[in-house]
Each structure stands twice: as C-alpha cells, then as structure tokens.
Protein backbone atom coordinates (compact mmCIF):
# COMPACT_ATOMS: atom_id res chain seq x y z
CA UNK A 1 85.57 102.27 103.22
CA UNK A 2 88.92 104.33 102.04
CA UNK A 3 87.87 108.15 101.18
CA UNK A 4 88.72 109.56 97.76
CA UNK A 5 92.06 110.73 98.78
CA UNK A 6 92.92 107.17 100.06
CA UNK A 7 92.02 105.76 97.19
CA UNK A 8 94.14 108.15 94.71
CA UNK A 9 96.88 106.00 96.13
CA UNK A 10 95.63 102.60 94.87
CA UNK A 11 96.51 103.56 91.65
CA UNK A 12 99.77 101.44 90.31
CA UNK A 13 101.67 104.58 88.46
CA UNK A 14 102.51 107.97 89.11
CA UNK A 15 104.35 111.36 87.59
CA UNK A 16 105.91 113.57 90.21
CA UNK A 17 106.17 116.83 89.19
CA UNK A 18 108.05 119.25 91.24
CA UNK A 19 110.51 122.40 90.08
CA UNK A 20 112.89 121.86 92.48
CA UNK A 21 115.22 124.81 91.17
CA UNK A 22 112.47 127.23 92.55
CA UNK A 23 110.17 125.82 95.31
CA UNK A 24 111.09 122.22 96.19
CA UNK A 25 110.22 118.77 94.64
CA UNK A 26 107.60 116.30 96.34
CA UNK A 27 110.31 113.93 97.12
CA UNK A 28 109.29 112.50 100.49
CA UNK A 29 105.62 111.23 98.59
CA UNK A 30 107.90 110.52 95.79
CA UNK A 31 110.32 107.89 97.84
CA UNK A 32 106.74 106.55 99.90
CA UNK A 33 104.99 105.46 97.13
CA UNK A 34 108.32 103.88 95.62
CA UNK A 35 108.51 101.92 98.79
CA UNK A 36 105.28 100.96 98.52
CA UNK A 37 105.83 99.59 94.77
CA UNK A 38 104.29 101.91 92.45
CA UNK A 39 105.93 102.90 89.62
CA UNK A 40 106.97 106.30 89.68
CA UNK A 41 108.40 109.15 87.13
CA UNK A 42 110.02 112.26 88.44
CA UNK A 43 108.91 114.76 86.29
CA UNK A 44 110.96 118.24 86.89
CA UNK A 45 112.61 120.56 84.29
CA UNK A 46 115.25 121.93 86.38
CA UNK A 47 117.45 119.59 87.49
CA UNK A 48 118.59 116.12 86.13
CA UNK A 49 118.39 113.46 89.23
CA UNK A 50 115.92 113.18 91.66
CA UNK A 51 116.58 110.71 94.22
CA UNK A 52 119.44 109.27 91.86
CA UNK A 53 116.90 108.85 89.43
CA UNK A 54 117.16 111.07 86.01
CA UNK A 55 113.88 113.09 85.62
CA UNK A 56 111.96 114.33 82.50
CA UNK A 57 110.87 117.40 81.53
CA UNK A 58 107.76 117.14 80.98
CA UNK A 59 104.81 114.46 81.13
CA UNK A 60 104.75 113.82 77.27
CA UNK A 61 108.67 112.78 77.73
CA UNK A 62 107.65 109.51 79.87
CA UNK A 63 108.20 106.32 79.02
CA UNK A 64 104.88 105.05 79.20
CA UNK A 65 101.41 106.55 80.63
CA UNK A 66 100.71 107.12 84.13
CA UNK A 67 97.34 107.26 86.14
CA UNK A 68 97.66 109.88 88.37
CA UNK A 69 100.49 112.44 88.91
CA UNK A 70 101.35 114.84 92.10
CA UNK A 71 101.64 117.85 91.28
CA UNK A 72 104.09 120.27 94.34
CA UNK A 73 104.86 123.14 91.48
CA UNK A 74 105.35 127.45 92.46
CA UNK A 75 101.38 128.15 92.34
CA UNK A 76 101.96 130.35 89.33
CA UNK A 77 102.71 127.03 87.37
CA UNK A 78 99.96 124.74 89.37
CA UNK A 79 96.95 125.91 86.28
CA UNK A 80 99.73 124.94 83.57
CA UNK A 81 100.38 121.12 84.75
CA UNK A 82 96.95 120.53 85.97
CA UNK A 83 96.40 121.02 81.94
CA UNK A 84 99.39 119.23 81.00
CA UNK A 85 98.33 116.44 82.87
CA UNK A 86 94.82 116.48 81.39
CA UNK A 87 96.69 116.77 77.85
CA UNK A 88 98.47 113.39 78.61
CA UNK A 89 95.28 111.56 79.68
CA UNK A 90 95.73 111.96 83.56
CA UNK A 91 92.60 112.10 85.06
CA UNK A 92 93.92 111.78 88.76
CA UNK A 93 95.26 114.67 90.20
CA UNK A 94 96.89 115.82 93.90
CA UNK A 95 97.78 119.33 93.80
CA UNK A 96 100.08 119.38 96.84
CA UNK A 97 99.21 121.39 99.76
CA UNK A 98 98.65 125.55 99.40
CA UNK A 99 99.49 124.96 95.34
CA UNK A 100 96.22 125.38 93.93
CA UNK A 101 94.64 127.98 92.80
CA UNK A 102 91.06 128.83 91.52
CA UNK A 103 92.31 129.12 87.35
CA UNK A 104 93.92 125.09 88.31
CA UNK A 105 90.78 124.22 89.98
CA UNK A 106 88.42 125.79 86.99
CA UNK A 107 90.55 123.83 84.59
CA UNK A 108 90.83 120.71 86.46
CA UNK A 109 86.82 120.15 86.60
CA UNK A 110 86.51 121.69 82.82
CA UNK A 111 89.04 119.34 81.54
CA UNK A 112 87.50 116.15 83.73
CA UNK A 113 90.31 116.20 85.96
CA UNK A 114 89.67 114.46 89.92
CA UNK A 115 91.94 116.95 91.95
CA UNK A 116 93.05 115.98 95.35
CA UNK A 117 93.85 119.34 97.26
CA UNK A 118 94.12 120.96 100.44
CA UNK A 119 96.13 118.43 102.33
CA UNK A 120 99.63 116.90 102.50
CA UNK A 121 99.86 113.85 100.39
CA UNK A 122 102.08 112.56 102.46
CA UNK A 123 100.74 111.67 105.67
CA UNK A 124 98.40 108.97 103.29
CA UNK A 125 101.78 107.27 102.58
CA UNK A 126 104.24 107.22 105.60
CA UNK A 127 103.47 105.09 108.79
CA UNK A 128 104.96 104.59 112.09
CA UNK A 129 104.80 107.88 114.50
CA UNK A 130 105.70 111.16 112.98
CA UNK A 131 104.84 114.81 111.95
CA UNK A 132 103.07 113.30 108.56
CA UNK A 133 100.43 110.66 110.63
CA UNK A 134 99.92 112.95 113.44
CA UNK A 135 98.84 115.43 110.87
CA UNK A 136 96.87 112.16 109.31
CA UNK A 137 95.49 111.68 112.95
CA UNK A 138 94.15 115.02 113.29
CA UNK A 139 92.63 114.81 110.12
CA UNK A 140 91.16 112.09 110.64
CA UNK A 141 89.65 113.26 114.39
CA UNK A 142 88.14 116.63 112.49
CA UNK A 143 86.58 114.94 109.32
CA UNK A 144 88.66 116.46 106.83
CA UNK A 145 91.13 113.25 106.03
C-alpha cells in the first residue's frame, strides 16, 4: 500500500514554486515528474525560464488549476505560499525539505491544507542508483519514507 507521501505523486498536475533568485528552484522534482507525464507549472517570480519553460508569478497566473504544488521557497516565504496555495484551491502540499516552519504548518492544517514535509521530494521520483534513492532506501529501512 503506497504511504501518503507516495501517493501525493499520483496526482496528474502540479505548480512548482521556487525563488530561484534567492535560494534555488525545485528543478530536479520539477524535470522527474515531467518525465513521468504530469503536467507541470513553474511558478517563480524571479526569473523568466525554468528549464526553457517561461514561469509565472504567482499561482493565480496559471493557466488552469493544479492539484498539488511543491513548494522549495527561503523559509521566510514558506507561511505565504502554503496560503497562496490554499487561496487557489490546492489542497496538496510538499513543503520541500528544512522549508517549513511552525506559522506554514499552523496555516496549512487551519486552511485544510495536506502538507508533505520533512523529506526530499525527490528521492519519490528518480530511480536507478543515486544520492536521491539511497536517501529513499534509508528511509525506507528506518520507517520514516
């Protein structure tokens, strides 16, 4: 039976929302769940392209709706898209490792937000051997995947 973090991933769309002008963009989970044919938005008001695709600024810019995002913001900013997210009817939330913070997490459950936190996203998308299913491995071995 997949765990809850397994099964954020079943979901068919997703916003990525990174501020790579200050602390990085989530663009390996970004370019795994592209592979794996979800639909994916790049959400990130500092910069124009992410992986040669143009971004948006915010989640209210997208094209359509979404059903979950990931969120890999500063942590100062985590609390703020965990309620923009909520605002735009995204009830599915990863808050990418060491982002979160107790105001995001208090918002997330008062708002009826799932959040996903306290692991990389990334080792639930990649396969073959590397850093990301090693970590998965681990995980896995320890009860905490």
């Amino acid at each position: 039976m997949p765990t809850d973090r397994e099964r954020f991933w079943e979901h068919a769309s997703f916003a990525f929302v990174g501020h790579a002008a200050a602390k990085g963009f989530p663009a390996t989970s970004y370019r795994e769940a592209r592979k794996l044919g979800k639909k994916v938005f790049p959400v990130d008001p500092s910069v124009a392209q992410i992986e040669g695709d143009a971004t948006y600024p915010d989640l209210k810019a997208l094209p359509e709706p979404v059903e979950a995002a990931v969120l890999e913001v500063p942590k100062d900013e985590t609390a703020k898209w965990v309620g923009l997210a909520a605002d735009a009817g995204i009830d599915d939330v990863w808050i990418h490792m060491n982002r979160d913070t107790p105001e995001a997490l208090r918002l997330a459950r008062d708002r009826g937000v799932n959040v996903h936190t306290g692991t990389c996203a990334v080792m639930y998308l990649v396969s073959g051997f590397n850093v990301h299913t090693i970590h998965g491995f681990i995980n896995k071995a320890i009860g905490k995947y």
